[in-house]
Protein backbone atom coordinates (compact mmCIF):
# COMPACT_ATOMS: atom_id res chain seq x y z
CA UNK A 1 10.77 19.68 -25.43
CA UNK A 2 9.55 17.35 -22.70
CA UNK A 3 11.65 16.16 -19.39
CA UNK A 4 11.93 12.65 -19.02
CA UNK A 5 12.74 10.49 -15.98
CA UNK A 6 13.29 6.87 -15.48
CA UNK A 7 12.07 4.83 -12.33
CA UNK A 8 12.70 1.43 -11.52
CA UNK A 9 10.10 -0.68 -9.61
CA UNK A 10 10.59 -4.08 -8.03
CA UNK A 11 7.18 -5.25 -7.13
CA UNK A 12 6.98 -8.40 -4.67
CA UNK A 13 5.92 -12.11 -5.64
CA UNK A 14 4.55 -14.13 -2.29
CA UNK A 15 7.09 -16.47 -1.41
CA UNK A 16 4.57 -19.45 -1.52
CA UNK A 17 3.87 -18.62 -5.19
CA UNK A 18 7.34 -19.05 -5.82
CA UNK A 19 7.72 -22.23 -4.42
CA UNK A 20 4.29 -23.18 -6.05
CA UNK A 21 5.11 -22.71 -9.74
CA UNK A 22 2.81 -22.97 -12.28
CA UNK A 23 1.41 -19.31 -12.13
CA UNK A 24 -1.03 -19.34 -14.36
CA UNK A 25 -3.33 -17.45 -17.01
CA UNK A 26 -5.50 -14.50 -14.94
CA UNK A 27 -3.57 -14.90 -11.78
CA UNK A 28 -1.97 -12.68 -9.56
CA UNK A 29 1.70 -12.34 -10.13
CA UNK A 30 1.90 -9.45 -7.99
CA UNK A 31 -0.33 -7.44 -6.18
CA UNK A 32 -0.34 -3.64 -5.38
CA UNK A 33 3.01 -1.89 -5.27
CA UNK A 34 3.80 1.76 -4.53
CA UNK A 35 5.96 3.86 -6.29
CA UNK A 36 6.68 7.56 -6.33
CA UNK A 37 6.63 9.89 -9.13
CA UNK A 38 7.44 13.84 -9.60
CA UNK A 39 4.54 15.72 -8.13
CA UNK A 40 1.64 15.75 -11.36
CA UNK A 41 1.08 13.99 -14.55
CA UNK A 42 3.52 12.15 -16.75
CA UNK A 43 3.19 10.09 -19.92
CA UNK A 44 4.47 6.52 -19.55
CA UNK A 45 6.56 6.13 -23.10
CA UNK A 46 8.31 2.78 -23.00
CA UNK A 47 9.84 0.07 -20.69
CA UNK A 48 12.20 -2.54 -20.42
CA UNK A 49 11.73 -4.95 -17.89
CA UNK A 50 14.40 -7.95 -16.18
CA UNK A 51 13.27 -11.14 -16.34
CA UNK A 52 14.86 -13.22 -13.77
CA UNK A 53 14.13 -17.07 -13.80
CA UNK A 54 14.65 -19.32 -11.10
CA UNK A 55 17.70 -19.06 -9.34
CA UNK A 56 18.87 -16.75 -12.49
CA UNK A 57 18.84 -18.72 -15.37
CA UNK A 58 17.36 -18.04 -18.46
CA UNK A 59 13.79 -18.29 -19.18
CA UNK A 60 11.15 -17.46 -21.98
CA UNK A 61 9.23 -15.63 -20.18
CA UNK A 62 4.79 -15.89 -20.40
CA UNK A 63 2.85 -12.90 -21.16
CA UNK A 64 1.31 -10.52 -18.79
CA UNK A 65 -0.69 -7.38 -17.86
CA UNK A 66 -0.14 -4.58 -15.93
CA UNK A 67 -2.48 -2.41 -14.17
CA UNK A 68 -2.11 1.10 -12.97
CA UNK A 69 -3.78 2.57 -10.37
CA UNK A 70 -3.81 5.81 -7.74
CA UNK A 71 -4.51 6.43 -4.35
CA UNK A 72 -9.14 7.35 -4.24
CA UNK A 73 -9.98 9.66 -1.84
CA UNK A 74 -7.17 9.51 0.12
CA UNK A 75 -6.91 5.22 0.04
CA UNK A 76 -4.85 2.75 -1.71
CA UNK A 77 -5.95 0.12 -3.97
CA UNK A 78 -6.77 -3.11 -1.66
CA UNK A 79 -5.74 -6.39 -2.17
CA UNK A 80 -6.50 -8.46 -5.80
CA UNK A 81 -6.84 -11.41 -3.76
CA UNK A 82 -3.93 -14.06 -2.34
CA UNK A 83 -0.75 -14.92 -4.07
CA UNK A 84 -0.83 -16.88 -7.19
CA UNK A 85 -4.76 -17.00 -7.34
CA UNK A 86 -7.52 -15.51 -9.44
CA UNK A 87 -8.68 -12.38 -8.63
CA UNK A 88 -11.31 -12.82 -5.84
CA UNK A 89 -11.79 -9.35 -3.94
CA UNK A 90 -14.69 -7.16 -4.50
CA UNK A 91 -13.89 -4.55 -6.69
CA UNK A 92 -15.32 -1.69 -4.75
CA UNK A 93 -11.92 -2.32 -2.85
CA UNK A 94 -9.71 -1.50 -6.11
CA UNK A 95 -11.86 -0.88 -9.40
CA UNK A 96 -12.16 3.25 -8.88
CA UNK A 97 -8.29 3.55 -8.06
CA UNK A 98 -7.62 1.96 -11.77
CA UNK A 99 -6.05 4.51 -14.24
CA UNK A 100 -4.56 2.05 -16.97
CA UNK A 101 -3.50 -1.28 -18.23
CA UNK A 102 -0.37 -1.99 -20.15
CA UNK A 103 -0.48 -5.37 -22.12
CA UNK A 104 3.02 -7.12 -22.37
CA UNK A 105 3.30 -9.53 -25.01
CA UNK A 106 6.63 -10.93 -24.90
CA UNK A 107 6.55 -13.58 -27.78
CA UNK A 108 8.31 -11.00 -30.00
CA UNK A 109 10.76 -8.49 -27.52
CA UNK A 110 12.82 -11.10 -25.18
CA UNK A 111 16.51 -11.16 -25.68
CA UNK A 112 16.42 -15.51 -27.27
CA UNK A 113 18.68 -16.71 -24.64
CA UNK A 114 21.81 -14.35 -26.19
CA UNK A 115 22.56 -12.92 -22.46
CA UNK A 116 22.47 -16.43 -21.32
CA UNK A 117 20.82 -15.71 -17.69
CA UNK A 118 17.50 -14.26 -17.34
CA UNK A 119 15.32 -12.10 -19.49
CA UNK A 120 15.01 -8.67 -21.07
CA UNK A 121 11.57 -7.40 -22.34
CA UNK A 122 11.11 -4.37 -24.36
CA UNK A 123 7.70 -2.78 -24.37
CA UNK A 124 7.14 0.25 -26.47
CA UNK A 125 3.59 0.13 -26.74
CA UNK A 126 2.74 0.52 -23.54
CA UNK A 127 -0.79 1.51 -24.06
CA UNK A 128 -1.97 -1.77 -23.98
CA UNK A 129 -1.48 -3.49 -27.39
CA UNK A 130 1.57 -5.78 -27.84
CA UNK A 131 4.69 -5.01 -26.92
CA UNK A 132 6.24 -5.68 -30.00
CA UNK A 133 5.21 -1.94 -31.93
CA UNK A 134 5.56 -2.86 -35.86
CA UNK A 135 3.60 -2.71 -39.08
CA UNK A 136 3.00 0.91 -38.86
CA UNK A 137 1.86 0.41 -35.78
CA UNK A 138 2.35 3.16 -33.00
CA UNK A 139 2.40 4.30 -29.41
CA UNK A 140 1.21 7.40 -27.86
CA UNK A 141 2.36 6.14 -24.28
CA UNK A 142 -0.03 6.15 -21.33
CA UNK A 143 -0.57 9.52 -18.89
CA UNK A 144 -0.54 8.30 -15.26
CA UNK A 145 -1.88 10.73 -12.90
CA UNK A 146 -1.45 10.07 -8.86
CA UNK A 147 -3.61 12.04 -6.30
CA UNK A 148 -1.91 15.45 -5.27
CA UNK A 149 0.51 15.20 -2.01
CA UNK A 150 -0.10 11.61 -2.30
CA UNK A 151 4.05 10.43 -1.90
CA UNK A 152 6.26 9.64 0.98
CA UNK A 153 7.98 12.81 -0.09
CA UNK A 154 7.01 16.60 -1.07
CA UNK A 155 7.14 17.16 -4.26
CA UNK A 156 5.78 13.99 -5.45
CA UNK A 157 2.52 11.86 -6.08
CA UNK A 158 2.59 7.58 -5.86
CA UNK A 159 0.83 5.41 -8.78
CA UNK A 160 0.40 1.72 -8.14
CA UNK A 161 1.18 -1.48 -10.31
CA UNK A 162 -0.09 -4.86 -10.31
CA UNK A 163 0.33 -7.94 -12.39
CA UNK A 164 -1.56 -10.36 -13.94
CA UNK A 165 0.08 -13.48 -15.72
CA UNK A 166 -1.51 -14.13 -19.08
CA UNK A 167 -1.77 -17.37 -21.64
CA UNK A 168 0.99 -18.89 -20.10
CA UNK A 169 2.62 -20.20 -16.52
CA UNK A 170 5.62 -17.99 -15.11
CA UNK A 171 7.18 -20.74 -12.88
CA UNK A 172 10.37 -20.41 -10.79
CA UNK A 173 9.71 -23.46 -8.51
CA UNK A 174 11.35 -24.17 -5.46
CA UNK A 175 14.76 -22.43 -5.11
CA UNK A 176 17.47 -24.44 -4.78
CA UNK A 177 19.92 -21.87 -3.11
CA UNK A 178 19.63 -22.69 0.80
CA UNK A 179 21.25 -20.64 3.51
CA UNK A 180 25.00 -22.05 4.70
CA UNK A 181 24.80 -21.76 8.64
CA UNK A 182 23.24 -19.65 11.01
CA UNK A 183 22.51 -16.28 10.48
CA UNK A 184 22.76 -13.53 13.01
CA UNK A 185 20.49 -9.76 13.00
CA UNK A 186 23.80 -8.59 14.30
CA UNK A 187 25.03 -9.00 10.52
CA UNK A 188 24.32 -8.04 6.87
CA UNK A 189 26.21 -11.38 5.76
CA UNK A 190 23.88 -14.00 4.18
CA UNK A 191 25.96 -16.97 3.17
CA UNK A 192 24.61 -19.55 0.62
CA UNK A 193 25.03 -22.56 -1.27
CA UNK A 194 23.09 -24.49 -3.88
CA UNK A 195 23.12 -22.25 -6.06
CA UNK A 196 26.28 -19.73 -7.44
CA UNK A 197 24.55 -16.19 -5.88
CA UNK A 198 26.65 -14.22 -8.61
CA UNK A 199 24.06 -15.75 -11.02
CA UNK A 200 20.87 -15.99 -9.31
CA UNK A 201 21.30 -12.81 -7.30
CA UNK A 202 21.58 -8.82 -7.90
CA UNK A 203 21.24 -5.71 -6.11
CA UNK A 204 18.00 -4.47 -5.07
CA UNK A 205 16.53 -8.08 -4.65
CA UNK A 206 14.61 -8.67 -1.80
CA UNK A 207 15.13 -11.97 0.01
CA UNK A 208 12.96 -14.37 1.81
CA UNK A 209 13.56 -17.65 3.35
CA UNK A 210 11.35 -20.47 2.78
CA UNK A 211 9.29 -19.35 6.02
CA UNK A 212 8.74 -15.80 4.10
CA UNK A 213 10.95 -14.34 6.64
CA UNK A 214 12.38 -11.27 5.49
CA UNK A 215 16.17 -11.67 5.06
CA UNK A 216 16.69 -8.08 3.47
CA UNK A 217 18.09 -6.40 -0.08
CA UNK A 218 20.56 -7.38 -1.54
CA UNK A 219 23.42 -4.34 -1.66
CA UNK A 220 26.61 -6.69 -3.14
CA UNK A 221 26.96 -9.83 -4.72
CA UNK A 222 30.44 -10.87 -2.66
CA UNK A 223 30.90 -14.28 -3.96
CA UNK A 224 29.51 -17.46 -5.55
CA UNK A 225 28.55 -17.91 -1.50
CA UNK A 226 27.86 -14.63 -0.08
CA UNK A 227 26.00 -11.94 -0.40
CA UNK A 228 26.05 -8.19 1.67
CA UNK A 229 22.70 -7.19 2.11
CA UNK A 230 21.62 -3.16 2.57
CA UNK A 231 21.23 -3.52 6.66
CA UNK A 232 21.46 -6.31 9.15
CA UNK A 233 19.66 -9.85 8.35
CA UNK A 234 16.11 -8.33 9.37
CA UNK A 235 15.52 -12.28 11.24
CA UNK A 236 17.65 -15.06 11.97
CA UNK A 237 17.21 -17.87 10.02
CA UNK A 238 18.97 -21.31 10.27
CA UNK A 239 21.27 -23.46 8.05
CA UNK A 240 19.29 -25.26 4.52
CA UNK A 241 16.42 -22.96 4.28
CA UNK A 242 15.65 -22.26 0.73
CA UNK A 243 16.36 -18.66 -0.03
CA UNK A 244 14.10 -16.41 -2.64
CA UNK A 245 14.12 -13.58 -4.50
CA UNK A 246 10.86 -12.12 -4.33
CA UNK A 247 11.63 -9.78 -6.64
CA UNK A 248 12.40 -11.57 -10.00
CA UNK A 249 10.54 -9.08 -12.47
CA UNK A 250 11.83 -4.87 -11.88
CA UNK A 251 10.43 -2.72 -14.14
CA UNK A 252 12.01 0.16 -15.75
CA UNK A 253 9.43 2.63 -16.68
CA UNK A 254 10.55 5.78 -18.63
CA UNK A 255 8.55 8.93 -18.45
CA UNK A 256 7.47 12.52 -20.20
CA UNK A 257 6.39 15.36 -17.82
C-alpha cells in the first residue's frame, strides 16, 4: 500500500499581468516556482486547483498547461521569459530541467458557478490528457523526481512548476480593492476598501500594491476592510493604491511515494 501526501503550491502571477488582462493562448501565466517534496520519487495522482477571479468572484476559468521541472546539475530552471508574454528565453536555460507536463482542460471539471465566488478544477488525469478522465479513459499519474539534497530542508528534494495559459485569456484586470490610509512596516494591518476582502481575499495570498511592492501573506481575513497579514507590511504603501493577489491559482497536488 502506497503513502500519500498532499502539498499545496501558490505560484506567483507578475503584478503587471494582472493589471494587463487578456493573458492569452501560449503565454506565461506563471513562471518557475519551487516547492519541496519528501526526499525521492513520487507519483503525482490527481489535483484540485482554486480558481480565484478578480477580486474573488466567480469566473470560468481558460485552459492551461503545466510544466514540471528539477533542479540540472545543481541549477534551477531560468526564466520562460517576462510576465504575460510568449516564451522567449533560450531553452538551454530551462529545456534539460523539464520532467513533465500536465494538460488542464477545464471545459468539463469547474464547479458552474454553484460556490458562487471563484473556481474549483479537478484534474485526475494529470498525465497530460484532459482533465476531465471519462469514456474508459484512465490515469496512471505522473512520477516527479527532484535532484537528491536538492530542498531547503533534509530530508527532501524541490520540483518546479510553471504555467502556460492555453486557447483562451485568464483575465483579472485591474483590481479594484485600493489600500484605506497609510500603511506602516511597524504593522501587519492592511486596511482596504473597494472591494469586500472577505470575498476577494484568503489566507496564504500574497499581496502586492499596484507598484509590485510586496505587502505580505495574508494570515486572517478580519473584516470586509481589513486584513492581518503573516508579519509586518514588508513596505509602506500609501492610501488608493490598487491591491493584488498575486496568487489567484494554488494548486493542490496529491502524491504516491
Amino acid at each position: 500500500m502506497g503513502k500519500y501526501f498532499t502539498v499545496e503550491v501558490k505560484p506567483t502571477i507578475d503584478v503587471a499581468a494582472l493589471a494587463g488582462g487578456n493573458i492569452g493562448d501560449a503565454e506565461i501565466l506563471s513562471d518557475w516556482h519551487g516547492f519541496d517534496i519528501p526526499k525521492g520519487s513520487a507519483r503525482l495522482m490527481s489535483m484540485t486547483i482554486r480558481y480565484a477571479g478578480k477580486n474573488g468572484a466567480y469566473t470560468a476559468p481558460p485552459d492551461f498547461e503545466l510544466f514540471w521541472a528539477k533542479s540540472y546539475l545543481g541549477k534551477a530552471p531560468g526564466t520562460l521569459g517576462g510576465g504575460a508574454g510568449a516564451v522567449d528565453t533560450f531553452t538551454s536555460s530551462w529545456f534539460p530541467n523539464i520532467i513533465g507536463k500536465s494538460f488542464v482542460d477545464t471545459s468539463a471539471t469547474t464547479n458552474d458557478g454553484d460556490l458562487i465566488i471563484g473556481n474549483i478544477v479537478t484534474v485526475n488525469n494529470v498525465n497530460g490528457g484532459a482533465a476531465n478522465v471519462g469514456g474508459g479513459q484512465d490515469s496512471s499519474g505522473l512520477v516527479l523526481t527532484g535532484e537528491p539534497d536538492s530542498g531547503t530542508n533534509i530530508g527532501y528534494d524541490k520540483i518546479y512548476v510553471a504555467n502556460i495559459s492555453k486557447e483562451g485569456s485568464h483575465n483579472w484586470g485591474a483590481s479594484t480593492m485600493a489600500i484605506n490610509g497609510t500603511m506602516s512596516t511597524s504593522s501587519p494591518i492592511l486596511t482596504v476598501d473597494g472591494v469586500d476582502a472577505i470575498k476577494a481575499l484568503s489566507p496564504g495570498d500574497v499581496l502586492r500594491d499596484e507598484d509590485n511592492l510586496l505587502l505580505g501573506t495574508v494570515k486572517t481575513v478580519d473584516s470586509a476592510t481589513q486584513v492581518t497579514l503573516e508579519s509586518n507590511l514588508a513596505n509602506a504603501s500609501t492610501n488608493d493604491k490598487l491591491v493584488y493577489n498575486t496568487t489567484p491559482i494554488t494548486l493542490l497536488l496529491s502524491f504516491e511515494k
